[in-house]
Every structure is written in structure tokens, then in C-alpha cells.
C-alpha atoms as a PDB file:
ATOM      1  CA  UNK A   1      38.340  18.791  26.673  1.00  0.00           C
ATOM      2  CA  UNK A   2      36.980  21.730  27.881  1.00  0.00           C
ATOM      3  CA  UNK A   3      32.821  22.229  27.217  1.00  0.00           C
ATOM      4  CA  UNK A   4      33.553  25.894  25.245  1.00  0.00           C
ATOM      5  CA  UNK A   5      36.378  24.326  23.538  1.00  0.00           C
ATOM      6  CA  UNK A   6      34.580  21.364  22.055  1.00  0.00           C
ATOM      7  CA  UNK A   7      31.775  23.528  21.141  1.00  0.00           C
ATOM      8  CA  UNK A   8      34.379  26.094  18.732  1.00  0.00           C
ATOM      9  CA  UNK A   9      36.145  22.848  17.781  1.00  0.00           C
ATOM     10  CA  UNK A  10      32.685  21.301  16.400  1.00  0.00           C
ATOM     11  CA  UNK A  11      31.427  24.739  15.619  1.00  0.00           C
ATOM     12  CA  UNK A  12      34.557  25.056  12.795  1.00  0.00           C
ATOM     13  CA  UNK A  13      33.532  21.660  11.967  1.00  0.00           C
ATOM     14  CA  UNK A  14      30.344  22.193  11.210  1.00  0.00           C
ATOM     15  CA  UNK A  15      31.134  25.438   9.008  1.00  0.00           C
ATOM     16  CA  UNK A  16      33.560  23.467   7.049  1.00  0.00           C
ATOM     17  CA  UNK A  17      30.626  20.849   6.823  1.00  0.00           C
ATOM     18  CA  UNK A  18      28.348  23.243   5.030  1.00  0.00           C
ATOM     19  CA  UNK A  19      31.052  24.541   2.792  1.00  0.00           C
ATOM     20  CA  UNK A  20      31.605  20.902   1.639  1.00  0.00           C
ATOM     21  CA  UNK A  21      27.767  21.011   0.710  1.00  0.00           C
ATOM     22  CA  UNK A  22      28.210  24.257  -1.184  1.00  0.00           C
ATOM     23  CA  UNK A  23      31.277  22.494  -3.298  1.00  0.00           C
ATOM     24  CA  UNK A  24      28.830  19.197  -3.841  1.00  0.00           C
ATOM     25  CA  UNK A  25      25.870  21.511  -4.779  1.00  0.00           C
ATOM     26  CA  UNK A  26      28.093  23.463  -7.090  1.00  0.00           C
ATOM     27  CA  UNK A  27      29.279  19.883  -8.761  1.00  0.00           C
ATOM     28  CA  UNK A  28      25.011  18.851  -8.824  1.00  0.00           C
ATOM     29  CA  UNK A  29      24.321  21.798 -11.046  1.00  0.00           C
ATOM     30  CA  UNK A  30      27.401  20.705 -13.456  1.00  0.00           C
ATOM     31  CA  UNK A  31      25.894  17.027 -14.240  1.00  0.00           C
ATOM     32  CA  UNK A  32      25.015  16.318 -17.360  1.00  0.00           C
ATOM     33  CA  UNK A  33      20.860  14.610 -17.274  1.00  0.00           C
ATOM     34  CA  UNK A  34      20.798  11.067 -17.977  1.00  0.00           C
ATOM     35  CA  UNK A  35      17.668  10.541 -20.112  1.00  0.00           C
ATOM     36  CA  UNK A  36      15.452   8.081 -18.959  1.00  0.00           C
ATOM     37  CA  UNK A  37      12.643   5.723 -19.786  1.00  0.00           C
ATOM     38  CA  UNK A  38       8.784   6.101 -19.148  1.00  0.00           C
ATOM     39  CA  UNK A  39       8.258   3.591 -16.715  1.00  0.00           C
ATOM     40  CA  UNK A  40       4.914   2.388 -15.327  1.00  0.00           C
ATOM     41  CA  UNK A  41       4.057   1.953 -11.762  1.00  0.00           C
ATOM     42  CA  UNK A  42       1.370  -0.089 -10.427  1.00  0.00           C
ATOM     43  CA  UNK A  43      -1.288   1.962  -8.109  1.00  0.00           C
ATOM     44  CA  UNK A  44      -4.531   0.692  -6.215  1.00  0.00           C
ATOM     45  CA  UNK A  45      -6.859   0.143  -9.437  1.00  0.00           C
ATOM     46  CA  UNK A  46      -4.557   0.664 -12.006  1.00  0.00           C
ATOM     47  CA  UNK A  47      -0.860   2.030 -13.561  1.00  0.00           C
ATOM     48  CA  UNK A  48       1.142   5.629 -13.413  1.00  0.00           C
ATOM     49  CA  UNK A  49       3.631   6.089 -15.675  1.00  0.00           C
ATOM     50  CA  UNK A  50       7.090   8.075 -14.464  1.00  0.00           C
ATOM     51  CA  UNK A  51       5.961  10.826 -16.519  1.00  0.00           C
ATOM     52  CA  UNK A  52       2.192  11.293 -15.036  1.00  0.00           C
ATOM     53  CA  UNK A  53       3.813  11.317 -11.190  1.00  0.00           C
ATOM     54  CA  UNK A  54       5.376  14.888 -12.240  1.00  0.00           C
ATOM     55  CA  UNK A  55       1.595  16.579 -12.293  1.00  0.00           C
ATOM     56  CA  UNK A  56       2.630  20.134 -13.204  1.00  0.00           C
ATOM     57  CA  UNK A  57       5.979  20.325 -11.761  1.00  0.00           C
ATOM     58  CA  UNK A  58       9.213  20.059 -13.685  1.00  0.00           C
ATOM     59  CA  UNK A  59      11.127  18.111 -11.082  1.00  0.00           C
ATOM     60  CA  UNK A  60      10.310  14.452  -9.438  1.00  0.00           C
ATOM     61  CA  UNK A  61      11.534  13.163  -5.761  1.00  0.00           C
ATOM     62  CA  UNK A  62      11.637   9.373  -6.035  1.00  0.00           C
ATOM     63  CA  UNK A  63      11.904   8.004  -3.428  1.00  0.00           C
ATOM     64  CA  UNK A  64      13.393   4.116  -3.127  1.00  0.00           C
ATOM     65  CA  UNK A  65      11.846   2.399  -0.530  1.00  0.00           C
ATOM     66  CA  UNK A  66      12.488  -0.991   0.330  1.00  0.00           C
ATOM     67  CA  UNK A  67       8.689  -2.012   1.536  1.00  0.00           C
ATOM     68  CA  UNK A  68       6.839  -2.571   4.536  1.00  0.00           C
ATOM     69  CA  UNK A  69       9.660  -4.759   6.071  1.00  0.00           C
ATOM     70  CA  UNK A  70      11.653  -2.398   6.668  1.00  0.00           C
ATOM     71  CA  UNK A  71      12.407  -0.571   9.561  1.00  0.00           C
ATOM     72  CA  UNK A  72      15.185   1.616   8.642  1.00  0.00           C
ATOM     73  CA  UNK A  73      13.158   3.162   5.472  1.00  0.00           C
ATOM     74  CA  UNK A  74       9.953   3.309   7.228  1.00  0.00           C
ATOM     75  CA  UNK A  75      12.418   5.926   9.564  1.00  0.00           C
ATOM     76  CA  UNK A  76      13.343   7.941   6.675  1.00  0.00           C
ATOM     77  CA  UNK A  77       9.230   7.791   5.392  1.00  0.00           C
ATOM     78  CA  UNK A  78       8.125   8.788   8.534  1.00  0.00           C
ATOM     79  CA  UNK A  79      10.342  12.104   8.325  1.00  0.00           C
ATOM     80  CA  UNK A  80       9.559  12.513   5.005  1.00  0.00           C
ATOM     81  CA  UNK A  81       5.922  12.870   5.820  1.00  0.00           C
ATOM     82  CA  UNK A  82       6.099  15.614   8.278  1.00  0.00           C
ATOM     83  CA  UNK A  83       8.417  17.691   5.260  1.00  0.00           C
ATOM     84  CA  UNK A  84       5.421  16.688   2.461  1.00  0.00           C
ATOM     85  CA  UNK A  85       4.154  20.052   2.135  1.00  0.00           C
ATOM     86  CA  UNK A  86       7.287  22.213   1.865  1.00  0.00           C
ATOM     87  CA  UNK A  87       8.670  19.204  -0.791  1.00  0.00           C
ATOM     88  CA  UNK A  88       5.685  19.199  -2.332  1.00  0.00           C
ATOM     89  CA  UNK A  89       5.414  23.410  -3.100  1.00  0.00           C
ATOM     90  CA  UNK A  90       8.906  23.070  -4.957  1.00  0.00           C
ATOM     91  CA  UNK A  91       9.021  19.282  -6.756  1.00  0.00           C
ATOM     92  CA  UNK A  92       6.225  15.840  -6.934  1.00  0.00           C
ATOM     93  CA  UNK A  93       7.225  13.596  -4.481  1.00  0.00           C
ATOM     94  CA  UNK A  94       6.340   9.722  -4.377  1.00  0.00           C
ATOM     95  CA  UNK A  95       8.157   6.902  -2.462  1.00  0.00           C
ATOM     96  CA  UNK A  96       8.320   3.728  -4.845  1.00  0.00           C
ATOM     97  CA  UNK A  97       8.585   0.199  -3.431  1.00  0.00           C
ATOM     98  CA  UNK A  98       8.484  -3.277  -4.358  1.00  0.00           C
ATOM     99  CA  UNK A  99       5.396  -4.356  -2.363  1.00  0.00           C
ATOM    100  CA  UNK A 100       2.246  -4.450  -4.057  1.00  0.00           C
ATOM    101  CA  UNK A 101      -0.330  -1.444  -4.197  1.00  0.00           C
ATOM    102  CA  UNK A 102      -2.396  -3.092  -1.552  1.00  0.00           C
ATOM    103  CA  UNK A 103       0.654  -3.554   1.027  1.00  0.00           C
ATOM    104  CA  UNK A 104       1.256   0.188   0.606  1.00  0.00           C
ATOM    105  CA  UNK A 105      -2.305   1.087   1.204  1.00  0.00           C
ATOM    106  CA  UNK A 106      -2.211  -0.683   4.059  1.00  0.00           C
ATOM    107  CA  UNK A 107       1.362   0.269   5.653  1.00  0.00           C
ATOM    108  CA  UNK A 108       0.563   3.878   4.659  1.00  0.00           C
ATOM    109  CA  UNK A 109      -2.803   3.987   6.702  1.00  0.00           C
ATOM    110  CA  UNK A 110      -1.329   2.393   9.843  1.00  0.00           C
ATOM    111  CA  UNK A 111       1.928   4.835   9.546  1.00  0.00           C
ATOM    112  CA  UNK A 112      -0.657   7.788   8.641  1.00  0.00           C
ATOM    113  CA  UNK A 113       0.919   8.708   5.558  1.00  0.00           C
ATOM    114  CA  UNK A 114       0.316  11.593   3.154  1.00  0.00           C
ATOM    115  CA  UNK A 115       2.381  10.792   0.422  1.00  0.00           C
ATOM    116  CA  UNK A 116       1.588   9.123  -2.975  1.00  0.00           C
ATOM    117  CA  UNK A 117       2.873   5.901  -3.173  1.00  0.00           C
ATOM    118  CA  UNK A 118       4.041   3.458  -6.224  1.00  0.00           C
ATOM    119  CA  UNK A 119       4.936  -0.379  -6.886  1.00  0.00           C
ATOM    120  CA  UNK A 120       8.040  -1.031  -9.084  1.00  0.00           C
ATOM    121  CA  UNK A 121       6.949  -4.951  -8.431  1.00  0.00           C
ATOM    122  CA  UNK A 122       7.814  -6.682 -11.792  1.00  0.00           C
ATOM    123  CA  UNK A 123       9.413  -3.924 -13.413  1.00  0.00           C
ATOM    124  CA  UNK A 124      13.622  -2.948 -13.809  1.00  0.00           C
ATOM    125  CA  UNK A 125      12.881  -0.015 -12.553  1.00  0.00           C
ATOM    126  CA  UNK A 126      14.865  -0.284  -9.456  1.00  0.00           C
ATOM    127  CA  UNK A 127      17.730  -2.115 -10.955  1.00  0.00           C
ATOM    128  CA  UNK A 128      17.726   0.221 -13.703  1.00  0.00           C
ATOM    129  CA  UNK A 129      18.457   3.223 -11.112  1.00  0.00           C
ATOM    130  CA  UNK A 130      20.939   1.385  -9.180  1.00  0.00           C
ATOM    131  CA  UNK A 131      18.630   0.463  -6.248  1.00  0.00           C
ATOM    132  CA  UNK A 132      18.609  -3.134  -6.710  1.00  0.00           C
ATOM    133  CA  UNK A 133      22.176  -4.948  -6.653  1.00  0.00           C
ATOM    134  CA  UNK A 134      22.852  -8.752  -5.321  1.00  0.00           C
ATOM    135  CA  UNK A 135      22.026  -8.048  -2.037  1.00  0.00           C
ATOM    136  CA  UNK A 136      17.871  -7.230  -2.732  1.00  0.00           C
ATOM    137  CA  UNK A 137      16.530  -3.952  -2.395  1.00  0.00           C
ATOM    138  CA  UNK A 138      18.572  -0.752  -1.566  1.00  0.00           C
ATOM    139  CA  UNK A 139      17.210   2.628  -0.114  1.00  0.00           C
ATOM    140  CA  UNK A 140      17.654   6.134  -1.810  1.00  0.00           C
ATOM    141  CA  UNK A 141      16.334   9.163  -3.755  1.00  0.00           C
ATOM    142  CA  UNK A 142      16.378   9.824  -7.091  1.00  0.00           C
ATOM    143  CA  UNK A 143      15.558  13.455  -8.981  1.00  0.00           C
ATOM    144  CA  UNK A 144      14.053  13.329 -12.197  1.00  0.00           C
ATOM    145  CA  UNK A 145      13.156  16.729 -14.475  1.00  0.00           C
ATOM    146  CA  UNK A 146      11.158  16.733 -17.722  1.00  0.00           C
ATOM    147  CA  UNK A 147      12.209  18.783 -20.539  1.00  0.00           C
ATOM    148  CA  UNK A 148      10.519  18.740 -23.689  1.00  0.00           C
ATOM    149  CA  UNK A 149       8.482  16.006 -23.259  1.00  0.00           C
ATOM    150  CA  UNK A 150      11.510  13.830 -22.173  1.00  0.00           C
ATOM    151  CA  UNK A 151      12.409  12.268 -18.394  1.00  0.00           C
ATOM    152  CA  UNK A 152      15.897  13.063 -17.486  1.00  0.00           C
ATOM    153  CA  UNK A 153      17.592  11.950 -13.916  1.00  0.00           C
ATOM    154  CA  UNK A 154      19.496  14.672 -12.733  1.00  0.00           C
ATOM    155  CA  UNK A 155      20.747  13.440  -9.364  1.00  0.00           C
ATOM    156  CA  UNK A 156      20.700  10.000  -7.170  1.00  0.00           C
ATOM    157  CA  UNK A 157      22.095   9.269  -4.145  1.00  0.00           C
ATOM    158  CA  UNK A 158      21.945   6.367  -1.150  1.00  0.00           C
ATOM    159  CA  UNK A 159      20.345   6.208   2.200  1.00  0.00           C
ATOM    160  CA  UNK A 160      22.111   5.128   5.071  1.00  0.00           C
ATOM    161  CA  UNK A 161      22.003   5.722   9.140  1.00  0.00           C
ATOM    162  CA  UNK A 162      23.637   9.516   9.885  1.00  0.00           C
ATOM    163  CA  UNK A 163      23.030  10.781   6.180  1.00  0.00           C
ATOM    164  CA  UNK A 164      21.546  14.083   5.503  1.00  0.00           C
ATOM    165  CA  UNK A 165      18.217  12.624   4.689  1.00  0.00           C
ATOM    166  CA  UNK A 166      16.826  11.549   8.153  1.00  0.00           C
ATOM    167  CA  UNK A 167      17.641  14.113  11.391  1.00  0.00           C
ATOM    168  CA  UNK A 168      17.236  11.595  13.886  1.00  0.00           C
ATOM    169  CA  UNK A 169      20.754  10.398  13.262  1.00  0.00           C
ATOM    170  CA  UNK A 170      22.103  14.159  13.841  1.00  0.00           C
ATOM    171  CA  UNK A 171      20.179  14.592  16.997  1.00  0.00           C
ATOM    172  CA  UNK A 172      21.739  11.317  18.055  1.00  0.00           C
ATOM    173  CA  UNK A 173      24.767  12.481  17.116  1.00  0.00           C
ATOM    174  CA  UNK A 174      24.696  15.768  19.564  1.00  0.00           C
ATOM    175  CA  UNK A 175      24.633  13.054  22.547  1.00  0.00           C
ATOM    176  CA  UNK A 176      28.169  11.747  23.993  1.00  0.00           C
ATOM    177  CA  UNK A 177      27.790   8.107  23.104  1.00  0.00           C
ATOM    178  CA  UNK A 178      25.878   9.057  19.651  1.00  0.00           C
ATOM    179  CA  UNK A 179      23.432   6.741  18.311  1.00  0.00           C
ATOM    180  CA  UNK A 180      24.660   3.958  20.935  1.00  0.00           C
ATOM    181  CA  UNK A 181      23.816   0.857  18.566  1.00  0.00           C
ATOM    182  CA  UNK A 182      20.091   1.699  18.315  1.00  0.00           C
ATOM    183  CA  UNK A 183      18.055   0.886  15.758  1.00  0.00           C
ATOM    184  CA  UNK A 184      14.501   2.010  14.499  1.00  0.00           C
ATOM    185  CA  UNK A 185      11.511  -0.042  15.198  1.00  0.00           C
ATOM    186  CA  UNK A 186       7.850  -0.113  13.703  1.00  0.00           C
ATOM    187  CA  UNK A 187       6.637   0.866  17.134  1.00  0.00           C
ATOM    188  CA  UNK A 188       8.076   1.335  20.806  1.00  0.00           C
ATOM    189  CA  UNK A 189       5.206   0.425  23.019  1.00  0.00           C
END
């Protein structure tokens, strides 16, 4: 197929893409909170509780991290870092794994890492959201608002290679062969 007629073909694609997202953001403001507990988090020297990692904002990105093992959500944490600031003017933001407080310190300094980070080690916090099934840990986000002294989760959703949440897969994807079978790594030296 012609270069100018791929390009209009993926063009109208791409259009119809972003009305899709205007459907699924119409259907987000439609869902009904689910109320949630106060959970506490372990941090170097001490706890958090859900409700503390809001500071003076309303809404709460949770991140669900799987820990320093993994490759695929130290990809998404690496992005996530470079957005901090513009997340951070609208909504908190914290990624939440099960390693301990220490492990995070210490993965967070050698990835050079802005973001607060939280343990969920020993808690159901995880399970509880739906990021902990048979299989171990799973990667995602969850939103959480407080109203009225209550925590409410207003929206979840999965991570997974070519979602909306990490744009190396869609820069990958402009190239003929797309992501070819790679695979992030901790470092490419």
C-alpha cells in the first residue's frame, strides 16, 4: 500500500481511536465510587495511611508496582517520573509495591526517582484492589478521591505492553515490524 494511503488509512484510525476514549471517559464520569478502607503503608521510619498520601488534593494516583524485579514496571516508573510534575499539579501520586521501604529507597536512588513511594508488604491491600490474583503481583493504577472524610476508588485499570500508560510501546508501534519481541531491561550498557 501506497505511503499517503496508509497514512489516511491510520490517520481515520487514529481519530476513531480518540473518539473511543471520549465514549470510555464519558462511561468514567458515570461510575458509581466504591468506598474504601484506610489502609496503612509502610515508609522508611515509619507508616502512611491511604488517607495521609492525598496531602491537600482531592484525588490519589496509585500506582501498583510489582517491585524492584521487575523490568516491565520499572518501564512504566521510569515514564512516570519524567510526567511527576504535571501529575502532581492536578492529583498525589505514589507508586505502591510489595518490597520493603528500604528496597524502594534503594531502587529509587539508582533509577533517580522523584516520586513518593509505599510498601503494601503484609497488608491486603493489593489483593483487595484486584492487583494480586494466583499468579503474584499484577501492575496497574488505581484513582482514589476523598469526600467527606471518606476514601472512595473511582477508577482502576491494568498495565500491559502497548497500553496508554507507557509511550514507548506507541513509538514502537510507528516502526514496520512494531515492538519486534523486545523487552525492557534495567540497563542497556
Amino acid at each position: 500500500m501506497r505511503y499517503q494511503d496508509s497514512m489516511q488509512r491510520l490517520s481515520h484510525y487514529r481519530r476513531q481511536m480518540g473518539e473511543l476514549r471520549q465514549k470510555m471517559q464519558e462511561l468514567q464520569r458515570s461510575v458509581e465510587p466504591e468506598e474504601v478502607g484506610d489502609y496503612e503503608f509502610a515508609v522508611p521510619g515509619g507508616t502512611v495511611t491511604l488517607s495521609q498520601l492525598f496531602g491537600d488534593k482531592e484525588h490519589l494516583f496509585v500506582v501498583h508496582n510489582m517491585g524492584a524485579g521487575c523490568p516491565y514496571c520499572t518501564l512504566w516508573a521510569d515514564g512516570f517520573n519524567g510526567v511527576l510534575p504535571h501529575l502532581e499539579n492536578r492529583a498525589a501520586f505514589v507508586i505502591a509495591s510489595p518490597d520493603s521501604p528500604e528496597t524502594q529507597e534503594k531502587f529509587k536512588a539508582s533509577r533517580g526517582w522523584r516520586f513518593r513511594m509505599v510498601s503494601h508488604q503484609g497488608t491486603d491491600f493489593a489483593a483487595d484492589m484486584g492487583y494480586r490474583s494466583e499468579k503474584g503481583w499484577q501492575p496497574g493504577v488505581s484513582v482514589f478521591a476523598k469526600r467527606q472524610g471518606k476514601i472512595f476508588r473511582v477508577s482502576d485499570t491494568g498495565f500491559g505492553p502497548g497500553d496508554d500508560f507507557c509511550a514507548v510501546w506507541h513509538f514502537f508501534g510507528l516502526m514496520p515490524a512494531g515492538s519486534g519481541g523486545w523487552q525492557p531491561r534495567f540497563n542497556y550498557h
